[in-house]
PDB file of N, CA and C in Angstrom:
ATOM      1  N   UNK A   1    -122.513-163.397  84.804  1.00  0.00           N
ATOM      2  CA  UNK A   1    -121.330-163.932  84.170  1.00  0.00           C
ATOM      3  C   UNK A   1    -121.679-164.284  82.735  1.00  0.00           C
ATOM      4  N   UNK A   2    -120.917-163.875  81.685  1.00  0.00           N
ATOM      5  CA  UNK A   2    -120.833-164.155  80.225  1.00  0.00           C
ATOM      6  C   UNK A   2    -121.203-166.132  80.218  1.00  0.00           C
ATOM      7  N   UNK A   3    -121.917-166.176  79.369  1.00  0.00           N
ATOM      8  CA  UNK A   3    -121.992-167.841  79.161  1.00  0.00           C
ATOM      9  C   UNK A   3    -120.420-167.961  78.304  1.00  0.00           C
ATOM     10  N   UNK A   4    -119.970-166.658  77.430  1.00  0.00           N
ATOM     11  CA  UNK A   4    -118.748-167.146  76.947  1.00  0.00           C
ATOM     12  C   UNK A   4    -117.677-167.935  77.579  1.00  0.00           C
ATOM     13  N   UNK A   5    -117.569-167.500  78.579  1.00  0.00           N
ATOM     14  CA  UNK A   5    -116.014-167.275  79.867  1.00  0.00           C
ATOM     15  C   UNK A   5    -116.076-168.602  80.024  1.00  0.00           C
ATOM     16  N   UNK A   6    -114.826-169.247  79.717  1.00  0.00           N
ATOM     17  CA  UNK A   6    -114.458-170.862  79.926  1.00  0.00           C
ATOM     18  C   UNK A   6    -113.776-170.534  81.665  1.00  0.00           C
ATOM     19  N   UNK A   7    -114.114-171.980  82.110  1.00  0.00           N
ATOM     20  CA  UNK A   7    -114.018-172.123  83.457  1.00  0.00           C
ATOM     21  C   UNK A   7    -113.131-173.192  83.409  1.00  0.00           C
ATOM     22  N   UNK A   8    -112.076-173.015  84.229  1.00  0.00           N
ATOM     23  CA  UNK A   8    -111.070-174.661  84.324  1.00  0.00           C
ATOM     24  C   UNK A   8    -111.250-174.692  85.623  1.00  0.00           C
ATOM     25  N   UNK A   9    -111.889-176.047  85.900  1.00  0.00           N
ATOM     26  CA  UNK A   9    -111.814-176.929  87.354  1.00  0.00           C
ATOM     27  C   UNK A   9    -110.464-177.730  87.365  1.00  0.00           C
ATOM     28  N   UNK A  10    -109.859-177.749  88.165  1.00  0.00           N
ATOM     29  CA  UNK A  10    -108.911-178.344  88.410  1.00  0.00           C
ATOM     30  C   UNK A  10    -108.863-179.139  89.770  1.00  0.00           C
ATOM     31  N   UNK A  11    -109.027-180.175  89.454  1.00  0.00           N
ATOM     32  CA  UNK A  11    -109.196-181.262  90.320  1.00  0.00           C
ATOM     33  C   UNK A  11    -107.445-181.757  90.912  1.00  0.00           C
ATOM     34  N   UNK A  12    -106.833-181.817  91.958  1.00  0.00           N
ATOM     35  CA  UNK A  12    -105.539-182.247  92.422  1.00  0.00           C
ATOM     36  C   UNK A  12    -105.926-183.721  93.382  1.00  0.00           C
ATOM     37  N   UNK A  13    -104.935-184.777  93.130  1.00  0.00           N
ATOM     38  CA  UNK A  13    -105.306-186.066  93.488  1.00  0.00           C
ATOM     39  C   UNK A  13    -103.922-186.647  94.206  1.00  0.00           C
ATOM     40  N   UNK A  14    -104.134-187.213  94.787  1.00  0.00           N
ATOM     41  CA  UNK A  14    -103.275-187.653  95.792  1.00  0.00           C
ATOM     42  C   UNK A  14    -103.643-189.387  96.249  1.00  0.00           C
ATOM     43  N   UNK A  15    -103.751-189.891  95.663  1.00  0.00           N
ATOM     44  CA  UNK A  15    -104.070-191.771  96.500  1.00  0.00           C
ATOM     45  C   UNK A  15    -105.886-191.567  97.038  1.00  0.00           C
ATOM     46  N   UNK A  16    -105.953-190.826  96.389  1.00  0.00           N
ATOM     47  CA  UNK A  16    -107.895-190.537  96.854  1.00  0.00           C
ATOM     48  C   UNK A  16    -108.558-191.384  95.686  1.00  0.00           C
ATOM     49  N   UNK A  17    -108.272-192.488  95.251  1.00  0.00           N
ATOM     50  CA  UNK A  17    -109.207-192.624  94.309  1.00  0.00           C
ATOM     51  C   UNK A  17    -110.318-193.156  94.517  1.00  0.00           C
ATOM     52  N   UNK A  18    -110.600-193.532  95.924  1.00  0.00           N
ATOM     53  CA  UNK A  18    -112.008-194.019  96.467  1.00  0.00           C
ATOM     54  C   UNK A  18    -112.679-192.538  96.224  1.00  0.00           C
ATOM     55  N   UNK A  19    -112.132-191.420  96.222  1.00  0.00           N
ATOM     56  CA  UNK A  19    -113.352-190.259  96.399  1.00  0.00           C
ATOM     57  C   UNK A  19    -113.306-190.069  94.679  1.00  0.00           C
ATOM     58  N   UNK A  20    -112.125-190.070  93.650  1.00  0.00           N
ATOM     59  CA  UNK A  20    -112.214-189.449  92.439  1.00  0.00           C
ATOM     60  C   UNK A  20    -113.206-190.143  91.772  1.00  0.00           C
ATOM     61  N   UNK A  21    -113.880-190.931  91.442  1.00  0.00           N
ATOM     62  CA  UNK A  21    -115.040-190.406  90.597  1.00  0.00           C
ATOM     63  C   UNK A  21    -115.800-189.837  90.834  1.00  0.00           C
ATOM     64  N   UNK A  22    -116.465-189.622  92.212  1.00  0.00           N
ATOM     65  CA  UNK A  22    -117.128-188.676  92.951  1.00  0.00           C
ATOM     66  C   UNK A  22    -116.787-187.365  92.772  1.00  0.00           C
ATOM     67  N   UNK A  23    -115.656-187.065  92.431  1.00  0.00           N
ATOM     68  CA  UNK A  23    -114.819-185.793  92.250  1.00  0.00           C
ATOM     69  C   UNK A  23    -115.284-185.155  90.948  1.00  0.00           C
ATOM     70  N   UNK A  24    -114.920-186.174  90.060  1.00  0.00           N
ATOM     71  CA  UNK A  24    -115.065-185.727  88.503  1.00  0.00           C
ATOM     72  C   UNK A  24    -116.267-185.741  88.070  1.00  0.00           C
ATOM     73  N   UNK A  25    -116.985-186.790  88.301  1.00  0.00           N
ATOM     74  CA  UNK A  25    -118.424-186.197  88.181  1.00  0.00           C
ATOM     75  C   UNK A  25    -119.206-185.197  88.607  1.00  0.00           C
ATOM     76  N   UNK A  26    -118.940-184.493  89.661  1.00  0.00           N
ATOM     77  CA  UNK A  26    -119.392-183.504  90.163  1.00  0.00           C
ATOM     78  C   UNK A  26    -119.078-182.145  89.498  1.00  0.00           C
ATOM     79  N   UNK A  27    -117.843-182.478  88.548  1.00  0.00           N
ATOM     80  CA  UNK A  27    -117.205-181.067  87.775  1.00  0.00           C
ATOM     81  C   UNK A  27    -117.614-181.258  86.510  1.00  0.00           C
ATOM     82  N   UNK A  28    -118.008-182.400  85.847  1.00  0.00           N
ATOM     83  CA  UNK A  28    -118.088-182.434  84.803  1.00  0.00           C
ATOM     84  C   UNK A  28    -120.280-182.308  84.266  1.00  0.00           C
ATOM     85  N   UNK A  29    -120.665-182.346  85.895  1.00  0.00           N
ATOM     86  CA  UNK A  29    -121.803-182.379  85.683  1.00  0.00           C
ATOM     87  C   UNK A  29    -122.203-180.378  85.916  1.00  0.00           C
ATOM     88  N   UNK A  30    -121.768-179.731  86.294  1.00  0.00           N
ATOM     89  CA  UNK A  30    -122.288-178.167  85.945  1.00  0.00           C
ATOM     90  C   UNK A  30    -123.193-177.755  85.353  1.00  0.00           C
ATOM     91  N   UNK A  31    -124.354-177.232  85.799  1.00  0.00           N
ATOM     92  CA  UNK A  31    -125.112-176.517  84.771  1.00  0.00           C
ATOM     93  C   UNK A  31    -124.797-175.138  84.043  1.00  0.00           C
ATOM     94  N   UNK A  32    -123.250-174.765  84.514  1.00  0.00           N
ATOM     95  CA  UNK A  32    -122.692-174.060  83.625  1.00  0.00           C
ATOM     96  C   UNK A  32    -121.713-175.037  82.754  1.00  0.00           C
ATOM     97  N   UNK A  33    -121.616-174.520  81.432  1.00  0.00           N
ATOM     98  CA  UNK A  33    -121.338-175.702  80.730  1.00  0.00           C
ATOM     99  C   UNK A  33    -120.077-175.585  80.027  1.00  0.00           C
ATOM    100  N   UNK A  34    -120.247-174.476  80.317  1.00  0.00           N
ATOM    101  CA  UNK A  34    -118.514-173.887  79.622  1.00  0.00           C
ATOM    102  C   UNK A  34    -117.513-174.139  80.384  1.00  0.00           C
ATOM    103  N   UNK A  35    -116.708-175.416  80.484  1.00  0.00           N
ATOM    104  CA  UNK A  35    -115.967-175.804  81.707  1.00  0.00           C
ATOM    105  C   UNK A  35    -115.184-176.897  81.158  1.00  0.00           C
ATOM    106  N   UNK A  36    -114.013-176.987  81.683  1.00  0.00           N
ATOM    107  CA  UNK A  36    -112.971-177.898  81.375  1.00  0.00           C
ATOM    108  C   UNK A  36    -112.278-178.330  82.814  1.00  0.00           C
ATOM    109  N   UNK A  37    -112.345-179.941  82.823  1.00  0.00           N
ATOM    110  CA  UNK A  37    -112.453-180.619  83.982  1.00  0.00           C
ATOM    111  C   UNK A  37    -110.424-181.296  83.579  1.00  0.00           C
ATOM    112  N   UNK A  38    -109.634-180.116  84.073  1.00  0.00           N
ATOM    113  CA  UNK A  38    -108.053-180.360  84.578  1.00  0.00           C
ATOM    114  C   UNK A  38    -108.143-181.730  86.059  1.00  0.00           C
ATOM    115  N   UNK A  39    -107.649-182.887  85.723  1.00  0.00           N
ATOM    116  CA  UNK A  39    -107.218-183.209  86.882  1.00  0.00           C
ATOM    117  C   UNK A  39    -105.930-183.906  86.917  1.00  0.00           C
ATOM    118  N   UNK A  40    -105.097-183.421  88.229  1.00  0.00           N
ATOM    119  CA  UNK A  40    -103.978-183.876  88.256  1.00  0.00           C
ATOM    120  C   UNK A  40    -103.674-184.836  89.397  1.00  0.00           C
ATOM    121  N   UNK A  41    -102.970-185.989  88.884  1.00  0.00           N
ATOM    122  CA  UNK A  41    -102.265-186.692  89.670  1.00  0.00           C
ATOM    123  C   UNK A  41    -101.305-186.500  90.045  1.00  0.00           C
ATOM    124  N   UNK A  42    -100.728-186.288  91.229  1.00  0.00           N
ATOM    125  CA  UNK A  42     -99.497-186.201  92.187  1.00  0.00           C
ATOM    126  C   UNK A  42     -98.922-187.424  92.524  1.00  0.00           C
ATOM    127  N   UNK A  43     -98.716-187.787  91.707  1.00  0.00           N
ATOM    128  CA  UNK A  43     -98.195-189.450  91.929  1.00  0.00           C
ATOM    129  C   UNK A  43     -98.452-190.671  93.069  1.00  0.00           C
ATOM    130  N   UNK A  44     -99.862-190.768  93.043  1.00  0.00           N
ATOM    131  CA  UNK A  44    -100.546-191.787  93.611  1.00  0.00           C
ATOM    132  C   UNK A  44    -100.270-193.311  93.280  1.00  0.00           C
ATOM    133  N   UNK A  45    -100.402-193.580  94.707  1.00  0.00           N
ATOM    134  CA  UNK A  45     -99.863-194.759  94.671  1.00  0.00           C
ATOM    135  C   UNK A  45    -100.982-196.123  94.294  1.00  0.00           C
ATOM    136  N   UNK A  46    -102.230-195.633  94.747  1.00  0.00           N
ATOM    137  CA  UNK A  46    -103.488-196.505  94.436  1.00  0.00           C
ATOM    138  C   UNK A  46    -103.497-196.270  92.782  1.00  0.00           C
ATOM    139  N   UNK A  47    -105.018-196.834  93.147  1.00  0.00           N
ATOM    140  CA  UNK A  47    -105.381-196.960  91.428  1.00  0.00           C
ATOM    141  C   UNK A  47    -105.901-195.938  90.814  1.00  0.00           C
ATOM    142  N   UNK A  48    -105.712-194.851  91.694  1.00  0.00           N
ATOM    143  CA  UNK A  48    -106.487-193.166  90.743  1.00  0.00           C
ATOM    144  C   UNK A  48    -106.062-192.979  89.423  1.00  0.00           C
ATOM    145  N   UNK A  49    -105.150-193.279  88.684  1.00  0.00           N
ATOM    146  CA  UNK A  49    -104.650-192.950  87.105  1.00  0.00           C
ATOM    147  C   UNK A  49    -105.661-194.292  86.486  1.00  0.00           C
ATOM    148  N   UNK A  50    -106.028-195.333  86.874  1.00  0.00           N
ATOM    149  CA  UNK A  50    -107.110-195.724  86.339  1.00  0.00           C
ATOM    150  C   UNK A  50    -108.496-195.164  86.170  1.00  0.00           C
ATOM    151  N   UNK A  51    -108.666-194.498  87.496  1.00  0.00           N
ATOM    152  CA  UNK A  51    -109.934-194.020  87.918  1.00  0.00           C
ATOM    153  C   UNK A  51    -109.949-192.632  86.696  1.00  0.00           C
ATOM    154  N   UNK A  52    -108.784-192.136  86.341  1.00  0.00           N
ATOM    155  CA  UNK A  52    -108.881-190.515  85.331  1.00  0.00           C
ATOM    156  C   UNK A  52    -109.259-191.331  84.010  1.00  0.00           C
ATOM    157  N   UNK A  53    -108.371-192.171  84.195  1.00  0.00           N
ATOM    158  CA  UNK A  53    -108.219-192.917  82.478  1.00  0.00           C
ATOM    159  C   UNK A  53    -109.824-193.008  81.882  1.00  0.00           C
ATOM    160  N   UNK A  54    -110.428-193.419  82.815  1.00  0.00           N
ATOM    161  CA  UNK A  54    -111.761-193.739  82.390  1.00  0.00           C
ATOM    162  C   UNK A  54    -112.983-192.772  81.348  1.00  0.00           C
ATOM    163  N   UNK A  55    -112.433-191.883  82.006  1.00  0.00           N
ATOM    164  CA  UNK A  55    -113.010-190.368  81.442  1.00  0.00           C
ATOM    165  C   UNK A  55    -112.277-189.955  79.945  1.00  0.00           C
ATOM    166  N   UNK A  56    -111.836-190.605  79.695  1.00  0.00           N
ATOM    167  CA  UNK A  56    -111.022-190.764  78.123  1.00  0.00           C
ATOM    168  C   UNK A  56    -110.464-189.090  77.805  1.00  0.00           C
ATOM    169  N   UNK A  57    -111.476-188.660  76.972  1.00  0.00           N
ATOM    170  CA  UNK A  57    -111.560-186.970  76.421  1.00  0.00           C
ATOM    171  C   UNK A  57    -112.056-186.112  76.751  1.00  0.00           C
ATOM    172  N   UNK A  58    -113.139-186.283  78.363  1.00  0.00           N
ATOM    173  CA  UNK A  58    -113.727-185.493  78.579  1.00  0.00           C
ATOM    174  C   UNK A  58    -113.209-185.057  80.008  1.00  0.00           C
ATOM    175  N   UNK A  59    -111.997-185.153  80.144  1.00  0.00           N
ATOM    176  CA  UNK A  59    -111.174-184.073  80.878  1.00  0.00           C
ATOM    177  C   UNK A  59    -109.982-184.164  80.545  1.00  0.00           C
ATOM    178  N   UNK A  60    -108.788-183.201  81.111  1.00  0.00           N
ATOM    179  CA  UNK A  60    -107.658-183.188  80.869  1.00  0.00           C
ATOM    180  C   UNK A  60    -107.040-184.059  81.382  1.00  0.00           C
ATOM    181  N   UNK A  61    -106.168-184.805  81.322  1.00  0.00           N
ATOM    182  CA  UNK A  61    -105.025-185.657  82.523  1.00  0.00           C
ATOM    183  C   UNK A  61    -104.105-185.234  82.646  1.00  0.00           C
ATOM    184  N   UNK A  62    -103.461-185.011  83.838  1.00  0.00           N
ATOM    185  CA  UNK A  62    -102.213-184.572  83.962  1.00  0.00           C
ATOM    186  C   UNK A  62    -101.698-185.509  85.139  1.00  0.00           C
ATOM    187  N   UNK A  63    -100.725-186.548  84.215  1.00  0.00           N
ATOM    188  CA  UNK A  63    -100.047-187.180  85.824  1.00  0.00           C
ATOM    189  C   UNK A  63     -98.434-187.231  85.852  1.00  0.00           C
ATOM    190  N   UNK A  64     -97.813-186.410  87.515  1.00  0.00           N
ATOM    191  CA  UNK A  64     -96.600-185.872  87.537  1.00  0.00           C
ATOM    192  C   UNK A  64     -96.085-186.987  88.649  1.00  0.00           C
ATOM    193  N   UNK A  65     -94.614-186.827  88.758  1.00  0.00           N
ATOM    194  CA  UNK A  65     -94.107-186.969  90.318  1.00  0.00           C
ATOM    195  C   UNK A  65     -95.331-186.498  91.686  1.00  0.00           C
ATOM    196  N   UNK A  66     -94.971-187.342  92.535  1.00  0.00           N
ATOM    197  CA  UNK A  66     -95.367-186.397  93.746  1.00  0.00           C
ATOM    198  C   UNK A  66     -94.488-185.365  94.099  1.00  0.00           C
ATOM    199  N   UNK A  67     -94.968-184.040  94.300  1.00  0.00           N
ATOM    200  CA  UNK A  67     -94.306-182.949  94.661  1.00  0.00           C
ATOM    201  C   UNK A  67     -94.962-182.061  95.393  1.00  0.00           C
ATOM    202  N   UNK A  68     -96.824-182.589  95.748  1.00  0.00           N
ATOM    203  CA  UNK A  68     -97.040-181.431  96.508  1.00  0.00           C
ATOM    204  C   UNK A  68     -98.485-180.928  95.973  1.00  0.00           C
ATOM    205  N   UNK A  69     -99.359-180.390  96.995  1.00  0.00           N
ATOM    206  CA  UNK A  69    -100.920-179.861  96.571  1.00  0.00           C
ATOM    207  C   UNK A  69    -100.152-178.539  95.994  1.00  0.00           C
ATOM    208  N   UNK A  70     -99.421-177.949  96.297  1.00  0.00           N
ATOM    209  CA  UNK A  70     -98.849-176.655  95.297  1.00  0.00           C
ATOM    210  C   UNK A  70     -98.308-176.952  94.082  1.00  0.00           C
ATOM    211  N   UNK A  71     -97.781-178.088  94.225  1.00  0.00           N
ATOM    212  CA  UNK A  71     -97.012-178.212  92.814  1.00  0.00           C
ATOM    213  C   UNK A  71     -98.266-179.029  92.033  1.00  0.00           C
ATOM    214  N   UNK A  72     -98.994-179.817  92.522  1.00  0.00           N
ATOM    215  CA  UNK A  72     -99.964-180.218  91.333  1.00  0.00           C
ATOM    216  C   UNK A  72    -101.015-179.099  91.271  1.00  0.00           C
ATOM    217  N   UNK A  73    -101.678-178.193  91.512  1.00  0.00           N
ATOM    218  CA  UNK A  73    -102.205-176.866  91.331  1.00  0.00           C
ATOM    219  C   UNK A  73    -101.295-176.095  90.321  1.00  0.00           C
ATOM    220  N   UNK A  74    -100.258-176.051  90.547  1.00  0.00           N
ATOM    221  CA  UNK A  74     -99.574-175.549  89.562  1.00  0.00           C
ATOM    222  C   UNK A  74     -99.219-176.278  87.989  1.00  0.00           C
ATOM    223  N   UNK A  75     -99.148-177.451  88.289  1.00  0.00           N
ATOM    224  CA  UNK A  75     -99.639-178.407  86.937  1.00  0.00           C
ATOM    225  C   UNK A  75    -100.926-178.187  86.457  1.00  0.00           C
ATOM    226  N   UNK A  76    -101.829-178.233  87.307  1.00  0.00           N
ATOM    227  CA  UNK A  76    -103.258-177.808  86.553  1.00  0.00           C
ATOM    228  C   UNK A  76    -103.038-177.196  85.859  1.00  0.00           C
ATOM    229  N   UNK A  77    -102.514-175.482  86.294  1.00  0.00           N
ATOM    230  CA  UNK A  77    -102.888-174.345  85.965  1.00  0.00           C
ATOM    231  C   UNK A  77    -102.064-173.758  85.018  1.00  0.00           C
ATOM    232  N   UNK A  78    -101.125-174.663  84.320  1.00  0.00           N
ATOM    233  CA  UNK A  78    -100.286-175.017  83.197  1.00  0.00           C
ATOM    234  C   UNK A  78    -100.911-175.259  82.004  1.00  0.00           C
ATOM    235  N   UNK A  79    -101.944-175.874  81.932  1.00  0.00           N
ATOM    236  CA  UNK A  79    -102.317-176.869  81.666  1.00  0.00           C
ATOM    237  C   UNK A  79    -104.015-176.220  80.741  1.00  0.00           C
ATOM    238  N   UNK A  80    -104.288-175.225  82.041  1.00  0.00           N
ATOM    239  CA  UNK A  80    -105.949-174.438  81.933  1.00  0.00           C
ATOM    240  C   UNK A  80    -105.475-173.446  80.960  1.00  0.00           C
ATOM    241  N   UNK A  81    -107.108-173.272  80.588  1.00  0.00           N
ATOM    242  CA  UNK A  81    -107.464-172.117  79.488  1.00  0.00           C
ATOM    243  C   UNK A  81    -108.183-171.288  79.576  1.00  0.00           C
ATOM    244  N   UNK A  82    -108.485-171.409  80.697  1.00  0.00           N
ATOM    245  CA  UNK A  82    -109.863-170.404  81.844  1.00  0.00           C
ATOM    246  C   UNK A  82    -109.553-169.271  81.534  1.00  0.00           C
ATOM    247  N   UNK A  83    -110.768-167.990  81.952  1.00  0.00           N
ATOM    248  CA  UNK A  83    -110.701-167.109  82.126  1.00  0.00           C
ATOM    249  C   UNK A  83    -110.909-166.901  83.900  1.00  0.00           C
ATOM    250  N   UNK A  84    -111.571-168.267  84.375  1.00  0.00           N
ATOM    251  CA  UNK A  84    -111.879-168.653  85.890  1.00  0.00           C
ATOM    252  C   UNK A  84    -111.151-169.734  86.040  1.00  0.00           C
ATOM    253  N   UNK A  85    -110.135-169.753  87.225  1.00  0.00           N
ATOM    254  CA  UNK A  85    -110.061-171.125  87.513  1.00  0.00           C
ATOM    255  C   UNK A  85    -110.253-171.211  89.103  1.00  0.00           C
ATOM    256  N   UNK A  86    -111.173-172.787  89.303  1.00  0.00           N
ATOM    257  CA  UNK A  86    -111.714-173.383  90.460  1.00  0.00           C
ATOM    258  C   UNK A  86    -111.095-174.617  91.007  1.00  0.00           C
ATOM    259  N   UNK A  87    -110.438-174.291  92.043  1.00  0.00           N
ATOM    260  CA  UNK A  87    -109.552-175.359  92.255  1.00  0.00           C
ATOM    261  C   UNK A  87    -110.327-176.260  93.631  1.00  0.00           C
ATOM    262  N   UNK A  88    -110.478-177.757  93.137  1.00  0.00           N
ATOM    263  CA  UNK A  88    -111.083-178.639  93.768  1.00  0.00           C
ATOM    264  C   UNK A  88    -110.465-179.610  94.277  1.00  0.00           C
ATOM    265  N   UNK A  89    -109.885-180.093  95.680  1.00  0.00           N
ATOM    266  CA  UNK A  89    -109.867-181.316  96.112  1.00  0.00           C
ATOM    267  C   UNK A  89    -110.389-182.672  95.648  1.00  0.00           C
ATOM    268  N   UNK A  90    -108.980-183.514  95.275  1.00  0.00           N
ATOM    269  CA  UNK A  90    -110.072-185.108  95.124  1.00  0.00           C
ATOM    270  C   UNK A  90    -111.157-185.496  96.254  1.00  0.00           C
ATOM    271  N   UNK A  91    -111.437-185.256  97.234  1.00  0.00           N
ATOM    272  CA  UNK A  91    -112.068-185.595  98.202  1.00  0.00           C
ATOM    273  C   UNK A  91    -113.305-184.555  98.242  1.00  0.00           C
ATOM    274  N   UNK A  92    -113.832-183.812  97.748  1.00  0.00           N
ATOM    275  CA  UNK A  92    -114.835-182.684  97.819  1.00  0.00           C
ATOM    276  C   UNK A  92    -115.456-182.866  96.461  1.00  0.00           C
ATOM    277  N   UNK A  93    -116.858-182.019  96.773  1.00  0.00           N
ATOM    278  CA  UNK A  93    -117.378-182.324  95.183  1.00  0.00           C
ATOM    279  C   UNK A  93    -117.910-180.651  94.844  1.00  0.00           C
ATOM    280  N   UNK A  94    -118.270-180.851  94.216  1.00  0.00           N
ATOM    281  CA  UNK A  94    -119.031-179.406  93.527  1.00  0.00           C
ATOM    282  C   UNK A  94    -120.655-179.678  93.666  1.00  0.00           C
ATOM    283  N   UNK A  95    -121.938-178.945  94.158  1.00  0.00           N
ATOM    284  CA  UNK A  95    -123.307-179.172  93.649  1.00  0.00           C
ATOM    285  C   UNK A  95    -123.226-178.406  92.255  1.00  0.00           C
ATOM    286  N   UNK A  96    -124.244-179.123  91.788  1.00  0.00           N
ATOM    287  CA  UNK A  96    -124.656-178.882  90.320  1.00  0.00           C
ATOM    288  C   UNK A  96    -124.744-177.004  89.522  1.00  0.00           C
ATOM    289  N   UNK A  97    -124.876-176.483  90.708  1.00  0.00           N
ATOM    290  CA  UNK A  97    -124.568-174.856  90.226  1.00  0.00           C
ATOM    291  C   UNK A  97    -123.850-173.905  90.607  1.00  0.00           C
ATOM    292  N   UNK A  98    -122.580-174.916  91.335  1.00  0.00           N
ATOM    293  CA  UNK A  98    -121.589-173.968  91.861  1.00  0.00           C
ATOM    294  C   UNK A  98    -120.932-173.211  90.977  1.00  0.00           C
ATOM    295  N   UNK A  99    -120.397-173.237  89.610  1.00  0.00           N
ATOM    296  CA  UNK A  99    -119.733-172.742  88.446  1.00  0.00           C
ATOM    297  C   UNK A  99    -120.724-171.392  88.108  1.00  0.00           C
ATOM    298  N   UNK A 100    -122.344-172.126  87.792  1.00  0.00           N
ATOM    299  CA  UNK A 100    -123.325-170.796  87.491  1.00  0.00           C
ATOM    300  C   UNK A 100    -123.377-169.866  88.532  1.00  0.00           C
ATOM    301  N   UNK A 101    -123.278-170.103  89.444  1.00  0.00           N
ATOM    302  CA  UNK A 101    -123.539-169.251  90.742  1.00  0.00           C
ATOM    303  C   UNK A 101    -122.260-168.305  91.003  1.00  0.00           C
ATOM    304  N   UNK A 102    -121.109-168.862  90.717  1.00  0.00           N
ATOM    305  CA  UNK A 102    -119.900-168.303  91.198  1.00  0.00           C
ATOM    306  C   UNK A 102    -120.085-166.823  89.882  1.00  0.00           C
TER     307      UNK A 102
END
């Protein structure tokens, strides 16, 4: 794979914010590096839009209505600039060379 080729992870969130930093760190840590960490809120009711906030500039935010793991995938992917996009559960993580490997 080209080191050029930008990769958008797109993280979709749902009231998981006990798992989202676990989430985002895992995308934002890649040893492929060409990567842009999309995550969307589906209108959670916990404190996950705190938990994104934190990450200031070093991912995207996107927070909508609840409408759905399709409809926030589809906000991501609005959103991405990929030539790859990897779509991740708030609750799942990435190991460190899943992006290089893929």
């Amino acid at each position: 794979m080209s080191k050029n080729l930008l990769v958008s992870i797109i993280i979709n969130n749902y009231n998981y914010a006990r798992f989202l930093k676990e989430t985002i760190d895992s995308a934002l840590c890649q040893t492929y590096t060409n990567v842009e960490v999309i995550v969307v809120d589906d209108g959670s009711a916990d404190n996950s839009r705190e938990v994104i906030k934190i990450y200031d500039q070093r991912v995207i935010p996107v927070f909508k209505d609840n409408g759905g793991q399709g409809s926030a995938y589809n906000a991501g992917f609005l959103k991405s600039h990929g030539q790859i996009v990897c779509n991740l559960d708030s609750d799942d993580t990435l190991i460190p060379t899943a992006i290089e490997k893929v």
